[in-house]
Protein backbone atom coordinates (compact mmCIF):
# COMPACT_ATOMS: atom_id res chain seq x y z
CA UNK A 1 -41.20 -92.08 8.82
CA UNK A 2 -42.19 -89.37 11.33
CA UNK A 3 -38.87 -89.30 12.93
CA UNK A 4 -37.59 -85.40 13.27
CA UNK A 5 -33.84 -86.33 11.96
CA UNK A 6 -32.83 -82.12 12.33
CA UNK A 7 -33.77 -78.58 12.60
CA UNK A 8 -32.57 -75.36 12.15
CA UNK A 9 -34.23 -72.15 12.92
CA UNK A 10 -32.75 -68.64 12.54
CA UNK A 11 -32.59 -65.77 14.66
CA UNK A 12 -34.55 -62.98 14.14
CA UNK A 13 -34.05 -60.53 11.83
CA UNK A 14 -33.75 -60.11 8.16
CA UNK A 15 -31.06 -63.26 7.91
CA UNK A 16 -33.24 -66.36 6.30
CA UNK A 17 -32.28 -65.11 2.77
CA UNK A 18 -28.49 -64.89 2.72
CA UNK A 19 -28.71 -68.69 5.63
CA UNK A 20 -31.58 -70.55 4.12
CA UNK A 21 -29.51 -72.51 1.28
CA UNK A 22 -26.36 -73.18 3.57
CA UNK A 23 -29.10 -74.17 6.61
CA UNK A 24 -30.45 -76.46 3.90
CA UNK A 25 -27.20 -77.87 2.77
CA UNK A 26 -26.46 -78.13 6.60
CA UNK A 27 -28.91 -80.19 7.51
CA UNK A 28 -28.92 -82.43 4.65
CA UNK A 29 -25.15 -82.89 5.41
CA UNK A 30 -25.96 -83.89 8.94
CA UNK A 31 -28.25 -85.97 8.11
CA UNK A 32 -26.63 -88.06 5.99
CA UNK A 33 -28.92 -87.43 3.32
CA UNK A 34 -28.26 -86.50 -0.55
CA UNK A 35 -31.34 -83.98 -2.46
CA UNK A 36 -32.00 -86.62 -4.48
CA UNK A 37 -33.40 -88.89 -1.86
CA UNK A 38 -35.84 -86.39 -0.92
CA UNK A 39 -39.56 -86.88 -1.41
CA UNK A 40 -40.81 -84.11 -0.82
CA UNK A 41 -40.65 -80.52 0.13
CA UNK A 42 -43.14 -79.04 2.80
CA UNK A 43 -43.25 -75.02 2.75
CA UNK A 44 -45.35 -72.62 5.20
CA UNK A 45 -47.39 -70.75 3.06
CA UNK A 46 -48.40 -67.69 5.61
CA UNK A 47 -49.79 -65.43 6.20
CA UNK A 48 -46.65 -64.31 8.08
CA UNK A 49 -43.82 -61.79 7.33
CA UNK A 50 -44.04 -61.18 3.82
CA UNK A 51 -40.41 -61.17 3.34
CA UNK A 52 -40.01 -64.63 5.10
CA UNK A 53 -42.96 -66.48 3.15
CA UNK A 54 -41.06 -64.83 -0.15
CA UNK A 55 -37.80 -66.28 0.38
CA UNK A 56 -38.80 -69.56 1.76
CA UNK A 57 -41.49 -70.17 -0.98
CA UNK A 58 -38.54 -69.19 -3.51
CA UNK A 59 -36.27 -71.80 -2.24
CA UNK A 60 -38.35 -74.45 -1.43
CA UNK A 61 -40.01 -74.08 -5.57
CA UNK A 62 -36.18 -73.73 -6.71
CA UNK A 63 -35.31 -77.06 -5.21
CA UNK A 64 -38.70 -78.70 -6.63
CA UNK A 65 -37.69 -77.15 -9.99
CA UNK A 66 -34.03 -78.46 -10.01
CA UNK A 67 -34.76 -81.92 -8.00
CA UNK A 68 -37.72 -82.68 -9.44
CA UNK A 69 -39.48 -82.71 -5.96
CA UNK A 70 -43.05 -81.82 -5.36
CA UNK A 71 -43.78 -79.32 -3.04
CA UNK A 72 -46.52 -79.39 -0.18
CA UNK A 73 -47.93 -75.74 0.86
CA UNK A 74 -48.72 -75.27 4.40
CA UNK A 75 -50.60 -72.47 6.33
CA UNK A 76 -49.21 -70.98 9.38
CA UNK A 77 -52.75 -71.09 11.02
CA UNK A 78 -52.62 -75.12 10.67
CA UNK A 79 -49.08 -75.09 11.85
CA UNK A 80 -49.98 -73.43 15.49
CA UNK A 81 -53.62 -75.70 15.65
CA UNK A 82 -51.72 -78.23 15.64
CA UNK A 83 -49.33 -77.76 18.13
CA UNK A 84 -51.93 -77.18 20.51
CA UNK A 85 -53.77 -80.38 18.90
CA UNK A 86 -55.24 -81.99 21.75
CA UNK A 87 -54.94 -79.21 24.92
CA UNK A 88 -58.51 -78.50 24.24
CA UNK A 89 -61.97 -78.89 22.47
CA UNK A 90 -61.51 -75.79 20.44
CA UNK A 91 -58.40 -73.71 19.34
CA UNK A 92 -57.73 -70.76 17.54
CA UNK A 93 -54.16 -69.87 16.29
CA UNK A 94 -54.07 -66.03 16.03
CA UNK A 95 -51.13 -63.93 14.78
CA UNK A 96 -50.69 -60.25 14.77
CA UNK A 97 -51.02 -59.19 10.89
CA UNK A 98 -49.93 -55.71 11.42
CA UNK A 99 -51.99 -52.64 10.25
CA UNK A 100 -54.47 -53.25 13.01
CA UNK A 101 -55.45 -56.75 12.26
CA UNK A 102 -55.51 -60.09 13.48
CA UNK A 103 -55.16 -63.12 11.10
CA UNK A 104 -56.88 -66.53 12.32
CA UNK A 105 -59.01 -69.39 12.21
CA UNK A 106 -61.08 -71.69 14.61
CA UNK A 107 -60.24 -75.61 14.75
CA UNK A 108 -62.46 -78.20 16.61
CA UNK A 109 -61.27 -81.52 17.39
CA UNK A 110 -57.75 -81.06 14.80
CA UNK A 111 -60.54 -79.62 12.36
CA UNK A 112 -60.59 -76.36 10.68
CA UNK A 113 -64.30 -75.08 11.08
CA UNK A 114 -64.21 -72.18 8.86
CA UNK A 115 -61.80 -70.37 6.82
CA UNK A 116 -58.83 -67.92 7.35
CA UNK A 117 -59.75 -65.07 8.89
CA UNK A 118 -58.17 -61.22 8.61
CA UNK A 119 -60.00 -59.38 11.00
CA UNK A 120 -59.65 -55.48 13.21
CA UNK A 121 -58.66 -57.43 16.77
CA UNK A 122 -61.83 -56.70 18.74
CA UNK A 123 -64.38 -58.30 15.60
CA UNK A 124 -61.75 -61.64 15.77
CA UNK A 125 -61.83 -61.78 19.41
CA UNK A 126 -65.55 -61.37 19.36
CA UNK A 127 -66.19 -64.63 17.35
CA UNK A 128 -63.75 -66.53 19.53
CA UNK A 129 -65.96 -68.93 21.81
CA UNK A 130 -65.89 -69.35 25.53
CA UNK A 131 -62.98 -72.17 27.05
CA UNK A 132 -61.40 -71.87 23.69
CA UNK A 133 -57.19 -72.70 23.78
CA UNK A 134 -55.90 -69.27 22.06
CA UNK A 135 -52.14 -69.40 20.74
CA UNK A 136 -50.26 -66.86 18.56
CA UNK A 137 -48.31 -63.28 18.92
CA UNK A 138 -51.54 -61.86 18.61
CA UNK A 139 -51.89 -62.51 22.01
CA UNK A 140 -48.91 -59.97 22.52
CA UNK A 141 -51.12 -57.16 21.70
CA UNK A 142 -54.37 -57.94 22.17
CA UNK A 143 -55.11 -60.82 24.71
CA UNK A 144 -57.05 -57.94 27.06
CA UNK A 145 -59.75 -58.46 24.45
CA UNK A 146 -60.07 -62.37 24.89
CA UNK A 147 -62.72 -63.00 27.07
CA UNK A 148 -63.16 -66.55 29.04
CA UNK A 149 -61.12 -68.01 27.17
CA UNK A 150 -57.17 -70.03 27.72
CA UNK A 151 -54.53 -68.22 26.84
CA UNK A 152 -52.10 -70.79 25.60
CA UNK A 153 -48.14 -70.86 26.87
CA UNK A 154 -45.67 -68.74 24.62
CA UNK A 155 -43.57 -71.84 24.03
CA UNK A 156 -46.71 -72.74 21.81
CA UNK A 157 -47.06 -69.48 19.53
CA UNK A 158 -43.63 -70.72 17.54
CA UNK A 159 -44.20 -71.68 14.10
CA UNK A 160 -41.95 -75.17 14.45
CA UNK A 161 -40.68 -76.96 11.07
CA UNK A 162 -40.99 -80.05 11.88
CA UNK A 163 -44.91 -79.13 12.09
CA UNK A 164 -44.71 -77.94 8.77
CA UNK A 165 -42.72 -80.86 7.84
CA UNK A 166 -45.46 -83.09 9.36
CA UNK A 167 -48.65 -81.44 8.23
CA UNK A 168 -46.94 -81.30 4.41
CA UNK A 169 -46.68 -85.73 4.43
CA UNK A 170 -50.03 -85.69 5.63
CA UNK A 171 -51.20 -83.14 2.80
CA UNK A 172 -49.33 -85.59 0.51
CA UNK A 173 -50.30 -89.03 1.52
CA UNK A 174 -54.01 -87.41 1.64
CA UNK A 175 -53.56 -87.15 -2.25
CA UNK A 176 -53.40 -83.63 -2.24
CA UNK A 177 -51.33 -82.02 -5.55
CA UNK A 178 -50.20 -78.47 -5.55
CA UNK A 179 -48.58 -77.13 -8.25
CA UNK A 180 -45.37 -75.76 -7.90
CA UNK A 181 -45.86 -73.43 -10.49
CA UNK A 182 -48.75 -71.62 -9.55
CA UNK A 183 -48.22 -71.90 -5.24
CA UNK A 184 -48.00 -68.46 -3.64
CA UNK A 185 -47.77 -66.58 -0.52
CA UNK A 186 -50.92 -66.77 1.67
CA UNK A 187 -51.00 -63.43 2.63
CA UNK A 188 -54.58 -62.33 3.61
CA UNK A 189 -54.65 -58.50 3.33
CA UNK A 190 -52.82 -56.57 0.63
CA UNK A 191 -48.96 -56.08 0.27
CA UNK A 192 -47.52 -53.01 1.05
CA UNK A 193 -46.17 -52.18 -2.35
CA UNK A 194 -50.08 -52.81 -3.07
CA UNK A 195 -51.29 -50.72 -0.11
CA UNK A 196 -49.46 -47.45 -1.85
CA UNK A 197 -49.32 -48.19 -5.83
CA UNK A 198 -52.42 -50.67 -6.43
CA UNK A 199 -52.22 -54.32 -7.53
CA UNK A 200 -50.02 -55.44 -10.16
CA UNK A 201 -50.77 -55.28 -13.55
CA UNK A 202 -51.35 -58.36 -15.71
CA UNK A 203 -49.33 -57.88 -18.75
């Protein structure tokens, strides 16, 4: 009912695949609250650490599988618009994608005005309009080549679960249906593995 009940974020590092089912279990146990009265499951879908989006999109489609819960796929780009929902006309979420580019996307008003963007940093910042609210670790890098623009607080660039949480009911009561079985990583650019040995092959 919109009410954050608990959270649990990890520290960095490569720990979120030997915590994620005991932080799940954790929470549900604080919470007073058995799997089976779960409605549904809301997942960030990236782009992001390709690691990370693996291992939460694994757990969040085995608990749909074994529950019987449906599962509600969220971008990171809509998760940091909307925590800067309302702080200005425009924003644009930007996060550092590695290998020289920037991943993002510009929002007026709450609304998504285009589509996900992977961009080299200066073409992105190009594109970004005047007074625009700018958010993300891209910022990190590359903020010298925002011009006239506001750079947003760090305590906004965090990608908060209870965002993801939020933006997943409204995906759902929306009537949107994704299914389980065919959700995947929004990753934007290539993989690594893809990068040096080409994409896999469909047997």
């Amino acid at each position: 009912a919109g009410r954050v009940v608990g959270t649990r974020v990890f520290e960095k590092g490569m720990v979120h695949g030997r915590e994620i089912a005991p932080a799940i279990q954790g929470l549900l146990t604080g919470a007073g609250f058995e799997l089976a009265s779960i409605h549904l499951l809301a997942c960030d879908l990236g782009p992001g650490s390709y690691t990370g989006l693996r291992v939460g999109l694994a757990a969040a489609k085995g608990l749909s599988l074994a529950a019987g819960i449906p599962v509600a796929g969220v971008p990171s780009l809509d998760v940091l618009a909307e925590a800067a929902r309302g702080r200005a006309k425009v924003v644009c979420p930007a996060i550092d994608g590695r290998c020289g580019l920037i991943y993002g996307a510009l929002y007026e008003d709450g609304r998504r005005t285009g589509g996900f963007l992977a961009e080299k940093p200066d073409v992105f910042a190009g594109r970004v309009p005047p007074g625009t609210l700018v958010l993300g670790d891209a910022l990190d890098a590359y903020a010298a080549l925002f011009r006239d623009v506001i750079l947003a607080p760090r305590e906004l660039w965090d990608l908060r679960p209870e965002l993801v949480a939020l933006l997943g009911q409204r995906l759902w009561e929306s009537g949107v249906r994704q299914d389980v079985a065919t959700l995947v990583p929004l990753y934007l650019r290539q993989t690594e593995a893809e990068i040096r040995f080409g994409p896999a092959k469909k047997s």
